[in-house]
C-alpha atoms as a PDB file:
ATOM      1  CA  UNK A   1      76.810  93.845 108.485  1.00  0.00           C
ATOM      2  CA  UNK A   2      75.972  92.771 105.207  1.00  0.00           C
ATOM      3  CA  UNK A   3      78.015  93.939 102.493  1.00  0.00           C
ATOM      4  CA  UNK A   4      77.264  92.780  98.413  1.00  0.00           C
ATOM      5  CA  UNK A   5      79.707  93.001  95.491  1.00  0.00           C
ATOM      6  CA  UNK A   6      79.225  93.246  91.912  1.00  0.00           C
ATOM      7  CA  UNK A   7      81.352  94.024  89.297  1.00  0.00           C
ATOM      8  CA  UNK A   8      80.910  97.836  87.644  1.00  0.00           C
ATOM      9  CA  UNK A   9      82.307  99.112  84.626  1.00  0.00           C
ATOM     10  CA  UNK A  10      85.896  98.382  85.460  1.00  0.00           C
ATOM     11  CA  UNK A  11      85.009  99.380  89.256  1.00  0.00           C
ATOM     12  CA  UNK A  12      84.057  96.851  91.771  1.00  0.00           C
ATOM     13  CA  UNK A  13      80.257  98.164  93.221  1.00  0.00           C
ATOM     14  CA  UNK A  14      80.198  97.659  97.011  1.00  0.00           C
ATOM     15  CA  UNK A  15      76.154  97.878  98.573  1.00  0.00           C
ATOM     16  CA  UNK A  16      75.931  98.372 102.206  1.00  0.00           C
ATOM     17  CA  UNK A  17      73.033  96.862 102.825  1.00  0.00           C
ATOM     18  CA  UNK A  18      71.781  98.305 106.022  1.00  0.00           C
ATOM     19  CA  UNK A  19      70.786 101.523 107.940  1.00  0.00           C
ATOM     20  CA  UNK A  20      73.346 102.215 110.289  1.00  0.00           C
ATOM     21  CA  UNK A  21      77.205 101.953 110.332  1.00  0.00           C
ATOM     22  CA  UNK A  22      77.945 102.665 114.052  1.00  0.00           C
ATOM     23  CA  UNK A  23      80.151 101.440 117.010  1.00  0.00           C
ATOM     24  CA  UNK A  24      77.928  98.301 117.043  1.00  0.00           C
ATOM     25  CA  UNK A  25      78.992  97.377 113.175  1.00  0.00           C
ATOM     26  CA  UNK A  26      81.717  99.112 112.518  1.00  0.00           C
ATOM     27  CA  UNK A  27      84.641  95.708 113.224  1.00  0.00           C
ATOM     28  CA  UNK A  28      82.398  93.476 111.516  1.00  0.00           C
ATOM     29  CA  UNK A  29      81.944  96.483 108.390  1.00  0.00           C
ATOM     30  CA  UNK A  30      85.877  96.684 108.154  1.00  0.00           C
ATOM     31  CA  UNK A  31      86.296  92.691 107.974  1.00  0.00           C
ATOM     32  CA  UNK A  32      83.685  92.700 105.816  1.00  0.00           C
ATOM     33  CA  UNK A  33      84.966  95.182 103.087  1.00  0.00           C
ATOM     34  CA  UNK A  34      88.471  93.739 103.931  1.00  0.00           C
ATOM     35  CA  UNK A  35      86.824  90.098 102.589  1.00  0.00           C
ATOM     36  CA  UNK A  36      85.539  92.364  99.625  1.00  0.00           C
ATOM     37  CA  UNK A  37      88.618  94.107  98.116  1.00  0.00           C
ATOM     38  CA  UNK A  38      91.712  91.744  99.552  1.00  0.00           C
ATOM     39  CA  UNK A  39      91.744  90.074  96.114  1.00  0.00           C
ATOM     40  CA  UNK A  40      90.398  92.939  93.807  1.00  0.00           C
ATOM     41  CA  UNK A  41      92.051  95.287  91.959  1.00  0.00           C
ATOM     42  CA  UNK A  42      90.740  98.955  90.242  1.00  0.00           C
ATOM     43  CA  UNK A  43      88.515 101.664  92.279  1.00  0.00           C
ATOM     44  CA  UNK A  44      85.890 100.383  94.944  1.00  0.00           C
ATOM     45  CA  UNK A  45      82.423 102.284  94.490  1.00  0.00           C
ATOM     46  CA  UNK A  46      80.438 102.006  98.039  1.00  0.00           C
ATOM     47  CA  UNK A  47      76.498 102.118  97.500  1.00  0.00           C
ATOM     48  CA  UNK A  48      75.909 104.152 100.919  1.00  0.00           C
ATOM     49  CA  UNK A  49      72.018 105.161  99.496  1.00  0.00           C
ATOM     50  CA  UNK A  50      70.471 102.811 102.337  1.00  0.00           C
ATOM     51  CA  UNK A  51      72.792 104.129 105.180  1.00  0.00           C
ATOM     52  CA  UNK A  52      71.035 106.752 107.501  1.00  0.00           C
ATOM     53  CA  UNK A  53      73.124 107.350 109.785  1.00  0.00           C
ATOM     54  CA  UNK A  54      76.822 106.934 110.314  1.00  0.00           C
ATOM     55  CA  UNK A  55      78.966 107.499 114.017  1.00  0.00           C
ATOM     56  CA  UNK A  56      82.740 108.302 114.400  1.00  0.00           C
ATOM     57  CA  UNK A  57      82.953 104.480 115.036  1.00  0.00           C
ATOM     58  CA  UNK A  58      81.558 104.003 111.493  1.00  0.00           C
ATOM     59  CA  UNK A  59      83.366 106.959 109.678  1.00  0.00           C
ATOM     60  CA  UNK A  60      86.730 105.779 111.058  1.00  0.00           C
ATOM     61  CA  UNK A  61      85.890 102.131 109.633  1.00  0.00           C
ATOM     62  CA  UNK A  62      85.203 103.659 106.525  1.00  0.00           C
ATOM     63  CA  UNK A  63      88.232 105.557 106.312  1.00  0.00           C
ATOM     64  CA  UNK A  64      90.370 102.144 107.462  1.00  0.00           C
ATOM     65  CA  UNK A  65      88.460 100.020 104.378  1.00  0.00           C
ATOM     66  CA  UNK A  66      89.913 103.023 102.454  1.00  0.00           C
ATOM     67  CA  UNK A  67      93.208 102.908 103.653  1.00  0.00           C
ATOM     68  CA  UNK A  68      93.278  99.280 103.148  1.00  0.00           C
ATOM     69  CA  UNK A  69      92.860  99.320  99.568  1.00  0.00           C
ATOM     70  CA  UNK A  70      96.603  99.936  98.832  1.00  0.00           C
ATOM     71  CA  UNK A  71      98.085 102.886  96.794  1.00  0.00           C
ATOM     72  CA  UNK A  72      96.515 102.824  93.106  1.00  0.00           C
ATOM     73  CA  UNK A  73      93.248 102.520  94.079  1.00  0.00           C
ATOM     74  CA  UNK A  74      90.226 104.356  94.849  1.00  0.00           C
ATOM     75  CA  UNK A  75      87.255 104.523  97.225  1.00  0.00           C
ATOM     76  CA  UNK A  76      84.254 106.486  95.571  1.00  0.00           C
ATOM     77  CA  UNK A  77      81.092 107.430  97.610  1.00  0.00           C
ATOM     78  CA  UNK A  78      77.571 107.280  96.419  1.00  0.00           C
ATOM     79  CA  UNK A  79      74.106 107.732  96.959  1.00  0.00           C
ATOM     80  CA  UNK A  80      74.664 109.482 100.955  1.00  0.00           C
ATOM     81  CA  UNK A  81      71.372 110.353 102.260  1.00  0.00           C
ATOM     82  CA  UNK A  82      71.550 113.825 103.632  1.00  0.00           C
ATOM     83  CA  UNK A  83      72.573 112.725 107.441  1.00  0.00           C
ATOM     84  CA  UNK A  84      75.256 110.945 106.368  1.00  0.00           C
ATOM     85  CA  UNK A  85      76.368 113.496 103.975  1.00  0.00           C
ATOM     86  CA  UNK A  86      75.998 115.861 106.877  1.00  0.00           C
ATOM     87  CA  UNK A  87      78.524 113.751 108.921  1.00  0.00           C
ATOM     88  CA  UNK A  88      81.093 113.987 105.915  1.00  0.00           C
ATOM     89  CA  UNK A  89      80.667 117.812 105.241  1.00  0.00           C
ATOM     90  CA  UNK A  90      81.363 118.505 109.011  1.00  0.00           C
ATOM     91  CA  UNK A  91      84.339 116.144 109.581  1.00  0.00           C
ATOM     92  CA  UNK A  92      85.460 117.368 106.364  1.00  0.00           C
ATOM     93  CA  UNK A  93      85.682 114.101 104.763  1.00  0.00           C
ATOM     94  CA  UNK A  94      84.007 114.949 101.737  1.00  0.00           C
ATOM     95  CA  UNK A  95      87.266 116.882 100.852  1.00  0.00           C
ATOM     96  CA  UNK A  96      89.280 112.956 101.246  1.00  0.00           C
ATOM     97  CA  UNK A  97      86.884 110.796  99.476  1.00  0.00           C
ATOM     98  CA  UNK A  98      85.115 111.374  96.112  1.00  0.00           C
ATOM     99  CA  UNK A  99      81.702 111.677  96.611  1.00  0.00           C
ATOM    100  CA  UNK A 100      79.094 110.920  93.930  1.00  0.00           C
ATOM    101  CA  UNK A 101      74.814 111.666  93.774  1.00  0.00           C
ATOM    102  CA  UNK A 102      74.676 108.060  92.641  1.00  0.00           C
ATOM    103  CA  UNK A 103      75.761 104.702  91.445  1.00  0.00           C
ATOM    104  CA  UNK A 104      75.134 105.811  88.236  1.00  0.00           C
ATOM    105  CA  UNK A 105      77.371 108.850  88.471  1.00  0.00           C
ATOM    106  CA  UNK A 106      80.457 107.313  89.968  1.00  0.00           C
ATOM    107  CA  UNK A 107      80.598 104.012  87.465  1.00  0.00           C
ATOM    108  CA  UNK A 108      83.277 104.537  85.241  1.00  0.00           C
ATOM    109  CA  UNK A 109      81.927 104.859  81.509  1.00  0.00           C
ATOM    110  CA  UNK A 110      83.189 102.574  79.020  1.00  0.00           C
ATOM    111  CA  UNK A 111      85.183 103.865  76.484  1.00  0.00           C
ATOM    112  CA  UNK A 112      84.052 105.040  73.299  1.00  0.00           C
END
């Protein structure tokens, strides 16, 4: 699974960089993101825009990355491509996880 990182405004920017999260990724996802955040601290943005599809395997790894974060911090959605925001509606994890249109709309604005 690869995963990049980049710093965002205060946020840490997390790009999945791949089309599927699914039973076949979804171990290797949560070490991943678990390498990611261990040492960070403030809200984790996840860059889903290239994801197309997402299984139960995958939504419950992105629900443990979530969890692992700690109390005091937050996991923001972005960019889900209809099927995957499809997935989220029906499980009713869209009402769990903040879920942005884009990058752009979930990076925290400097202040001004």
């Amino acid at each position: 699974m690869q995963l990049s990182s980049s710093p965002a405004n205060g946020a840490t920017l997390i790009t999945v960089n791949a089309t599927r999260i699914d039973a076949a990724a979804a171990i290797q996802f949560r070490d991943s993101m678990r390498d990611l955040t261990a040492d960070g601290a403030g809200d984790i943005i996840m860059d889903l825009s290239q994801v197309t599809f997402v299984d139960s395997s995958g939504l419950g790894a992105i629900v443990g990355a979530m969890k692992q974060l700690g109390s005091g911090r937050h996991m923001h959605l972005a960019g889900l491509t209809p099927d995957v925001d499809k997935v989220f509606r029906l499980t009713r994890m869209d009402t769990v996880f903040a879920i942005h249109r884009s990058v752009a709309d979930a990076t925290p604005r400097a202040a001004g």
